[in-house]
PDB file of N, CA and C in Angstrom:
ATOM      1  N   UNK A   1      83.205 114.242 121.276  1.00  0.00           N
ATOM      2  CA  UNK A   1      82.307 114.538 120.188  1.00  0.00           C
ATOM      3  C   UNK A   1      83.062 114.521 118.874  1.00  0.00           C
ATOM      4  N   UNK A   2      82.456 114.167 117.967  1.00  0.00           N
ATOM      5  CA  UNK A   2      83.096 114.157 116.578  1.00  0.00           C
ATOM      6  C   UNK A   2      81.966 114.290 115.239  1.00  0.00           C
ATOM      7  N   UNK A   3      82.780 113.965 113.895  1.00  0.00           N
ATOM      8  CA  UNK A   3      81.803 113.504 113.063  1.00  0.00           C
ATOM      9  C   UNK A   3      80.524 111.972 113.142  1.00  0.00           C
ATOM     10  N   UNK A   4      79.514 111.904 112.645  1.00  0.00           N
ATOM     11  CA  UNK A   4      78.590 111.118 112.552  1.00  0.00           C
ATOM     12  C   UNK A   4      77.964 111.068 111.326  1.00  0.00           C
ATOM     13  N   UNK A   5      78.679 109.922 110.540  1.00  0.00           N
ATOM     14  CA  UNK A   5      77.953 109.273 109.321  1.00  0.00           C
ATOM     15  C   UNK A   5      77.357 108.588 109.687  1.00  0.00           C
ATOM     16  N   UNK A   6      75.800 108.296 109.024  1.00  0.00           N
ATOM     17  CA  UNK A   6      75.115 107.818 109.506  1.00  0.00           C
ATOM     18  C   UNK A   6      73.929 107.155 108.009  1.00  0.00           C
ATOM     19  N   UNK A   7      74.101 108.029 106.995  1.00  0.00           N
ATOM     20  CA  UNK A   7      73.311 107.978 106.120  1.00  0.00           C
ATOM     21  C   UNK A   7      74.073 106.975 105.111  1.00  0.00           C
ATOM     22  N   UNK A   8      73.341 105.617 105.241  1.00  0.00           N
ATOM     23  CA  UNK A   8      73.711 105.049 103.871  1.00  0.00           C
ATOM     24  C   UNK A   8      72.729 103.907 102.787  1.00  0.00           C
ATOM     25  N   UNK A   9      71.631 104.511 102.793  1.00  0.00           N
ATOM     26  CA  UNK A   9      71.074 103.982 102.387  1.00  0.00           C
ATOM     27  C   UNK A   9      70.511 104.801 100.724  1.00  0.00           C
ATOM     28  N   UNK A  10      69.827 104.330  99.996  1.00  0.00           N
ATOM     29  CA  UNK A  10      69.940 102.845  99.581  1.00  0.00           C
ATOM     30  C   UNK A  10      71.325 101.969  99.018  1.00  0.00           C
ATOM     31  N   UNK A  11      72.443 102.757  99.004  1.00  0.00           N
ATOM     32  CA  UNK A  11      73.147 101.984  98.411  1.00  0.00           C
ATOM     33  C   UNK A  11      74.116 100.605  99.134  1.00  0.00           C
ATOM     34  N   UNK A  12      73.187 100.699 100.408  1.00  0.00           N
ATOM     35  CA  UNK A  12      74.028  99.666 101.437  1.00  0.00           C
ATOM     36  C   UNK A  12      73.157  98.641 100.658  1.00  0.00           C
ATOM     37  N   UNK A  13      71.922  98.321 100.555  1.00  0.00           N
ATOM     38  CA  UNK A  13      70.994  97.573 100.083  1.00  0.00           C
ATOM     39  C   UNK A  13      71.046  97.160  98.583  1.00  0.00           C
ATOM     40  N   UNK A  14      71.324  98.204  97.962  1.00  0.00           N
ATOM     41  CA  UNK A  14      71.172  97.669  96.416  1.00  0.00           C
ATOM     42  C   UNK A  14      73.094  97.892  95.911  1.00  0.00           C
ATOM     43  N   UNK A  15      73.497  97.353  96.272  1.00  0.00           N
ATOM     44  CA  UNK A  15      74.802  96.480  96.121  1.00  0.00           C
ATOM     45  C   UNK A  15      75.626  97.890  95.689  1.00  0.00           C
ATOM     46  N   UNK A  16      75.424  98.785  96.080  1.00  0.00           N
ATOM     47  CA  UNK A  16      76.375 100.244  95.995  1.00  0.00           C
ATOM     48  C   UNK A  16      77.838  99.840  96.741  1.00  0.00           C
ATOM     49  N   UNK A  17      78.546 101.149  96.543  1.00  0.00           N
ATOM     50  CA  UNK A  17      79.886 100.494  97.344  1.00  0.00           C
ATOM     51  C   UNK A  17      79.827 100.195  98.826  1.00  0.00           C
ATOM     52  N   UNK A  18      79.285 100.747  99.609  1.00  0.00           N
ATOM     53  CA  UNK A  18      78.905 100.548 100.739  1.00  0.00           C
ATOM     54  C   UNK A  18      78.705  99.286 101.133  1.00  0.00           C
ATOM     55  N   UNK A  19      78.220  98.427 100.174  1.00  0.00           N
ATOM     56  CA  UNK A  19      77.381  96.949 100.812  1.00  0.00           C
ATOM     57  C   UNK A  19      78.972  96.036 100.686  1.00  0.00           C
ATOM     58  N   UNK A  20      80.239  96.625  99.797  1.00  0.00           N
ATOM     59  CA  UNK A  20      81.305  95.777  99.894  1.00  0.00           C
ATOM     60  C   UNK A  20      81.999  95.907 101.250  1.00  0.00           C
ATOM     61  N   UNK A  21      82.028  97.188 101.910  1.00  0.00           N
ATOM     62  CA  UNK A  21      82.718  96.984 103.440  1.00  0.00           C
ATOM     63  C   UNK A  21      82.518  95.924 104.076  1.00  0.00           C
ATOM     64  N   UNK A  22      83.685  95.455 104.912  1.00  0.00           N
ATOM     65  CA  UNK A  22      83.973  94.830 105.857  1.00  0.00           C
ATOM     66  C   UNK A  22      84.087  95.145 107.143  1.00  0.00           C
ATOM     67  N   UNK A  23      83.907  94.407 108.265  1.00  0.00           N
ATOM     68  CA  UNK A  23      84.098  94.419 109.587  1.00  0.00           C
ATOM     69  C   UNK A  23      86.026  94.349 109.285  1.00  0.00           C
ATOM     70  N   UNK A  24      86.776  95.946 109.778  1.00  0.00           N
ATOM     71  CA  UNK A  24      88.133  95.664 109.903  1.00  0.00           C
ATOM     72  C   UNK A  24      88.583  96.153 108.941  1.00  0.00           C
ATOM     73  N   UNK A  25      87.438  97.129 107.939  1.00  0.00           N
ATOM     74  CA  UNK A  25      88.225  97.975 106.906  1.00  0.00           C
ATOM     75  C   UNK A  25      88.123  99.024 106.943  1.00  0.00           C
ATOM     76  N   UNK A  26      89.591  99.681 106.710  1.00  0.00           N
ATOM     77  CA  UNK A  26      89.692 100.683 107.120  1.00  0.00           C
ATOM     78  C   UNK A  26      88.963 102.046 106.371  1.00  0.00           C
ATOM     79  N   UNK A  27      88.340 103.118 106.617  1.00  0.00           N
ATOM     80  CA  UNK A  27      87.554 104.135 106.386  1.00  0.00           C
ATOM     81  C   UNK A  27      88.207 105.358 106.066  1.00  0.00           C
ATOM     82  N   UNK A  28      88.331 106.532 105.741  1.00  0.00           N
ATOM     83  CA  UNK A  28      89.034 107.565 105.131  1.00  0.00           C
ATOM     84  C   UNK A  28      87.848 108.359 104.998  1.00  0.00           C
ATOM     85  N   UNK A  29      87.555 109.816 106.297  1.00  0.00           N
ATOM     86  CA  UNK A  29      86.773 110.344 106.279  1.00  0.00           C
ATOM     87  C   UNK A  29      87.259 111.783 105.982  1.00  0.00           C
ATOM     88  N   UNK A  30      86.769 112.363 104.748  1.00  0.00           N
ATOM     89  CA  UNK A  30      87.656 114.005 104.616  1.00  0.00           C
ATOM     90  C   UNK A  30      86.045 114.915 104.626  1.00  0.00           C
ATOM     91  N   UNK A  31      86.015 115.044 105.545  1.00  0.00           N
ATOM     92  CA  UNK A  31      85.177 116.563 106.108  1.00  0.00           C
ATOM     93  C   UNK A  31      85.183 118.007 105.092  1.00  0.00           C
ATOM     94  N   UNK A  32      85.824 118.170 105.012  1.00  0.00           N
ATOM     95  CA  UNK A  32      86.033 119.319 103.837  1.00  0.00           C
ATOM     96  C   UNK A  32      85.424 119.120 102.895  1.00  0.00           C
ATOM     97  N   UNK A  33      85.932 117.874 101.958  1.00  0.00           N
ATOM     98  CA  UNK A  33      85.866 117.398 100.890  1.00  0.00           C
ATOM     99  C   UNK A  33      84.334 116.899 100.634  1.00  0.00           C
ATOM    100  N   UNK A  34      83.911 116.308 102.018  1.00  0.00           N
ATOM    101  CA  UNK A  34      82.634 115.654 101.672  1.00  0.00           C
ATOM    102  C   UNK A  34      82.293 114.352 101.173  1.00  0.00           C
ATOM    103  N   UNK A  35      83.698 113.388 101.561  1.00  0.00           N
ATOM    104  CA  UNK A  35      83.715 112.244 101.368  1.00  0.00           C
ATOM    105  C   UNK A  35      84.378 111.125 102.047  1.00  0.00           C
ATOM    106  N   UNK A  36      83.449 110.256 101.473  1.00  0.00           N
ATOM    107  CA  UNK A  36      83.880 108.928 102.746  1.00  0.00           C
ATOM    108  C   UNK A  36      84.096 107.667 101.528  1.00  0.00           C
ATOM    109  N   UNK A  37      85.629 107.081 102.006  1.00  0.00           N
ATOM    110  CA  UNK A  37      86.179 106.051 101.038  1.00  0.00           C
ATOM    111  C   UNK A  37      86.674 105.149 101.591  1.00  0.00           C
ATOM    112  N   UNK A  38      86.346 103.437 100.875  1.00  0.00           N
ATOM    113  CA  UNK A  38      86.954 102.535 102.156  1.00  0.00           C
ATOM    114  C   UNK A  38      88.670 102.626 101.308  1.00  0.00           C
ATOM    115  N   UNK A  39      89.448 102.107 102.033  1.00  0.00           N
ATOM    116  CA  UNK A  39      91.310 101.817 101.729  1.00  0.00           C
ATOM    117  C   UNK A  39      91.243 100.294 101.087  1.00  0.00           C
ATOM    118  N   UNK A  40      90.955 100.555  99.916  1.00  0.00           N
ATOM    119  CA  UNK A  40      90.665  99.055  99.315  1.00  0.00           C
ATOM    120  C   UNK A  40      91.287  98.742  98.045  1.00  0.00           C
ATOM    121  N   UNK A  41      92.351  97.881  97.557  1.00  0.00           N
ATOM    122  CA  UNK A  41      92.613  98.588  96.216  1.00  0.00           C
ATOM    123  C   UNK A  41      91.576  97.896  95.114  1.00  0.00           C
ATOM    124  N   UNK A  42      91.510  98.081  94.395  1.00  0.00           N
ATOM    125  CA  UNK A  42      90.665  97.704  93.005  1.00  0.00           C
ATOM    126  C   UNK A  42      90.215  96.324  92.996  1.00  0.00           C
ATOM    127  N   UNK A  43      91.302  95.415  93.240  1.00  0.00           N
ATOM    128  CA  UNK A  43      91.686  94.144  92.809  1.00  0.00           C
ATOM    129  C   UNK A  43      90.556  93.682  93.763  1.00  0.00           C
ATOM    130  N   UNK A  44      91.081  94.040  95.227  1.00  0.00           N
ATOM    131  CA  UNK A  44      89.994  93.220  96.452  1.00  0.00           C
ATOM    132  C   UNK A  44      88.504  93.462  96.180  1.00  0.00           C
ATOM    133  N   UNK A  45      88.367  94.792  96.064  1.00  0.00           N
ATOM    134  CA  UNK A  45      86.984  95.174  95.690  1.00  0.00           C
ATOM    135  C   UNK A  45      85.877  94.764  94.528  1.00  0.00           C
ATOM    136  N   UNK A  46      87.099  94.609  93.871  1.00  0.00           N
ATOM    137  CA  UNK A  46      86.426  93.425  92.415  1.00  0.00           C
ATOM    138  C   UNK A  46      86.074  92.135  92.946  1.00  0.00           C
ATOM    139  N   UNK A  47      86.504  91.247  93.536  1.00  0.00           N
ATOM    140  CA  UNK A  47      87.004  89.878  94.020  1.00  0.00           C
ATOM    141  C   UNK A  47      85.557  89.892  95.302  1.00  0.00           C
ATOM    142  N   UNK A  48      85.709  91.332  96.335  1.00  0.00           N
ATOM    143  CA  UNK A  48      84.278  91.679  96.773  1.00  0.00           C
ATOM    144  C   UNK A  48      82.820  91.391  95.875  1.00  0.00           C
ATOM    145  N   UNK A  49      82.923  92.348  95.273  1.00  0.00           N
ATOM    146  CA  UNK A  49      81.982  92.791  94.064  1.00  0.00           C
ATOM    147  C   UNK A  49      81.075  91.792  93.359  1.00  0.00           C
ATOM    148  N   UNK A  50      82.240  90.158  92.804  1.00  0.00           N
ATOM    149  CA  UNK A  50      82.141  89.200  92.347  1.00  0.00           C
ATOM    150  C   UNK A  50      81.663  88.159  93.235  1.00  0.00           C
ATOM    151  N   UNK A  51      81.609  88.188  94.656  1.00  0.00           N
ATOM    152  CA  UNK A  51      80.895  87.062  95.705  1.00  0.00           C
ATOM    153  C   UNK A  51      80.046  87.743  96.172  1.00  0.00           C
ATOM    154  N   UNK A  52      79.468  88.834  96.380  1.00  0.00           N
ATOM    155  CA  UNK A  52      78.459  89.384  96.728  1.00  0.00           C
ATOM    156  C   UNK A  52      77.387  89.039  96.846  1.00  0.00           C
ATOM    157  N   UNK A  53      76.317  88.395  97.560  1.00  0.00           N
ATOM    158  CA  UNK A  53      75.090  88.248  97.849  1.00  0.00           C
ATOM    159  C   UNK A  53      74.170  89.426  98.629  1.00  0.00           C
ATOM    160  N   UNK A  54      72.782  89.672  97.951  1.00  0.00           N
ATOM    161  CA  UNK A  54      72.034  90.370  98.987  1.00  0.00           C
ATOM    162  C   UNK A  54      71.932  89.642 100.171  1.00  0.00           C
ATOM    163  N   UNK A  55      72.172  89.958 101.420  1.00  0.00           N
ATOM    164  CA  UNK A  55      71.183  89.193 102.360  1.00  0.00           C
ATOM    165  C   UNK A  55      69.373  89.137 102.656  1.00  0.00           C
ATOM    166  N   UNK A  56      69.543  87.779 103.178  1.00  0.00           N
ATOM    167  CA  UNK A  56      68.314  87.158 102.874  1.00  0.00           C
ATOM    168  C   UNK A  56      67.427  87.732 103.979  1.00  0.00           C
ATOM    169  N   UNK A  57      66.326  88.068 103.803  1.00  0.00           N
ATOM    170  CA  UNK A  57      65.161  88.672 104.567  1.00  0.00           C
ATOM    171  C   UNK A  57      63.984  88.034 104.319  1.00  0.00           C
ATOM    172  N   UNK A  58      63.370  87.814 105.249  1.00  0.00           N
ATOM    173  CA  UNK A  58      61.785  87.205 104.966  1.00  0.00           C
ATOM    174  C   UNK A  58      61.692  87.804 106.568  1.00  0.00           C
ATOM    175  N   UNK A  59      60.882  88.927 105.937  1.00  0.00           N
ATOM    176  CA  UNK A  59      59.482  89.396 107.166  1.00  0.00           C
ATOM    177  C   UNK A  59      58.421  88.999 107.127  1.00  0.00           C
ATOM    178  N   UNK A  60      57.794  89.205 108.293  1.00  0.00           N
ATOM    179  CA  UNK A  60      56.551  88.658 108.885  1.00  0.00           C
ATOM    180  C   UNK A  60      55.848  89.219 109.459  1.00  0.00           C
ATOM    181  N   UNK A  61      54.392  89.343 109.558  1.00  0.00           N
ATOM    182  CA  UNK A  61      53.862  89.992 110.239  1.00  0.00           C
ATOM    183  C   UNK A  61      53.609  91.686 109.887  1.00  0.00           C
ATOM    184  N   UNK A  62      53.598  92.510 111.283  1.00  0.00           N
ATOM    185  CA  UNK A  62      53.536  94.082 110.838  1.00  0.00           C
ATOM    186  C   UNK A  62      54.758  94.412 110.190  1.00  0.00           C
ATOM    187  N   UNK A  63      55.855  94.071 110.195  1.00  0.00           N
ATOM    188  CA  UNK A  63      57.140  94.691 109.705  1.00  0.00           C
ATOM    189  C   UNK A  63      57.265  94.349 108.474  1.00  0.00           C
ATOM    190  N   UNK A  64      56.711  93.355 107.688  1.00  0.00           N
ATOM    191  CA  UNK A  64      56.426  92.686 106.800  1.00  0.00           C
ATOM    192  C   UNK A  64      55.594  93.931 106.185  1.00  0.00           C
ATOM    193  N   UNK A  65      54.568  94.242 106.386  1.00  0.00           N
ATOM    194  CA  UNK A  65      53.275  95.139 106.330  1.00  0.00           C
ATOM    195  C   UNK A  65      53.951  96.409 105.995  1.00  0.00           C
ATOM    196  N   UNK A  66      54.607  97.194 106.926  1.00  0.00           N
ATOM    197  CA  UNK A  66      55.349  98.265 107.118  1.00  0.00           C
ATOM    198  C   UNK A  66      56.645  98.425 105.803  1.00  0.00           C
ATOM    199  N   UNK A  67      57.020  97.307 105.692  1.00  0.00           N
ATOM    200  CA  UNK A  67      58.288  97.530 104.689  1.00  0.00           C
ATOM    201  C   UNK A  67      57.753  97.543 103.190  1.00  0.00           C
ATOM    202  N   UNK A  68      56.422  97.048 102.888  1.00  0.00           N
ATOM    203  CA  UNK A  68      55.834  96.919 101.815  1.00  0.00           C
ATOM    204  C   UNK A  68      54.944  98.465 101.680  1.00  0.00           C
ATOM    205  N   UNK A  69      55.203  98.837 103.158  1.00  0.00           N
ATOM    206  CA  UNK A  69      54.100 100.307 102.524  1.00  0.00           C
ATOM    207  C   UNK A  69      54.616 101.756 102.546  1.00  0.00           C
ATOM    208  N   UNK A  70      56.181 101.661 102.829  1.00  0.00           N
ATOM    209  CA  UNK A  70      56.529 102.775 103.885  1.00  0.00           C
ATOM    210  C   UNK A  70      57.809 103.003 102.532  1.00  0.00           C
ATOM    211  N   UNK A  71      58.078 104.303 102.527  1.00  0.00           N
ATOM    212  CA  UNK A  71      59.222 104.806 101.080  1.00  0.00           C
ATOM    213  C   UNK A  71      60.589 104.706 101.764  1.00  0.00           C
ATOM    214  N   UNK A  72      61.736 104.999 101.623  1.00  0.00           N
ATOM    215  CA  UNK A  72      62.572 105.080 101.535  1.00  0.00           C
ATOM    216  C   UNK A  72      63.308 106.142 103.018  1.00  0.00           C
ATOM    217  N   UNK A  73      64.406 105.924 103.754  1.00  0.00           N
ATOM    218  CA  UNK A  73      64.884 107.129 104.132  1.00  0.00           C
ATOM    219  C   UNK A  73      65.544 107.905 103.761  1.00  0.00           C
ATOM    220  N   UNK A  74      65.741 107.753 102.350  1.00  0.00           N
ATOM    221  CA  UNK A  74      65.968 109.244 101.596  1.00  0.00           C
ATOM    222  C   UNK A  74      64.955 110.147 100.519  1.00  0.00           C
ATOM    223  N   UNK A  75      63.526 109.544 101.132  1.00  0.00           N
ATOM    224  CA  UNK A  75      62.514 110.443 100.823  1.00  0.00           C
ATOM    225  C   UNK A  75      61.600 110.299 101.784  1.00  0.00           C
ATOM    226  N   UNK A  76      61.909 110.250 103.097  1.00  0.00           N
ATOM    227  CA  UNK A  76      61.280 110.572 104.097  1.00  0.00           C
ATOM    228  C   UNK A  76      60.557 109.295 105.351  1.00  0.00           C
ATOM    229  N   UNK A  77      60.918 107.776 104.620  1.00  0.00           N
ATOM    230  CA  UNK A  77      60.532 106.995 105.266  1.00  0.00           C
ATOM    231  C   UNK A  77      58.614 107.004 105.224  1.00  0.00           C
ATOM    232  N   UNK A  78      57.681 107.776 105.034  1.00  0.00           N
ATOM    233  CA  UNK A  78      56.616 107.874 105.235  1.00  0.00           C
ATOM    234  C   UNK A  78      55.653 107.171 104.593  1.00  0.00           C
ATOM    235  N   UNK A  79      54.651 106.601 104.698  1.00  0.00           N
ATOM    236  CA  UNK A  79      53.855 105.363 104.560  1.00  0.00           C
ATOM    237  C   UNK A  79      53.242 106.089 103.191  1.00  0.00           C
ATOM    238  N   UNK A  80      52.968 104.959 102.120  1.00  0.00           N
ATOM    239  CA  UNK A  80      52.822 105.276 101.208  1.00  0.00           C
ATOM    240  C   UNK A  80      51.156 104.557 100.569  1.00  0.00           C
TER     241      UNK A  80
END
C-alpha cells in the first residue's frame, strides 16, 4: 500500500505542467509538503512546452453527447 495520485485534471488537458510528462520521467513525490514535481530542468521543459500539441479527439455518438453535457471532475463531473 502506498500513496495514490490520481487527480489531474484539468491541467493534463489544457496544456498545464502535467500534459509535458513523459513515459520514463522521473516524479518527486513529497507527502508532507503536498507536492508532486517532474526532475526536468528548464531547458527540456521549454523545448517540451514549444512542440506541444493537444491530442486529437473526435467523439461520437453518446460519449460525444456526454462530454458536451457533463462539467468537469473538479466540480463534480455531473450533467449539466
Amino acid at each position: 500500500r502506498g500513496p495514490c495520485i490520481g487527480h489531474v485534471t484539468p491541467e493534463a488537458a489544457d496544456m498545464g505542467p502535467i500534459a509535458l510528462v513523459e513515459d520514463g520521467d522521473l516524479i518527486e513525490i513529497n507527502i508532507p509538503e503536498r507536492t508532486l514535481n517532474v526532475r526536468l530542468d528548464a531547458e527540456t521543459l521549454k523545448e517540451r512546452e514549444e512542440n506541444w500539441k493537444p491530442p486529437e479527439r473526435e467523439l461520437k455518438g453518446y460519449l460525444a453527447r456526454y462530454q458536451k453535457m457533463v462539467s468537469s471532475a473538479s466540480n463534480g463531473c455531473v450533467i449539466e
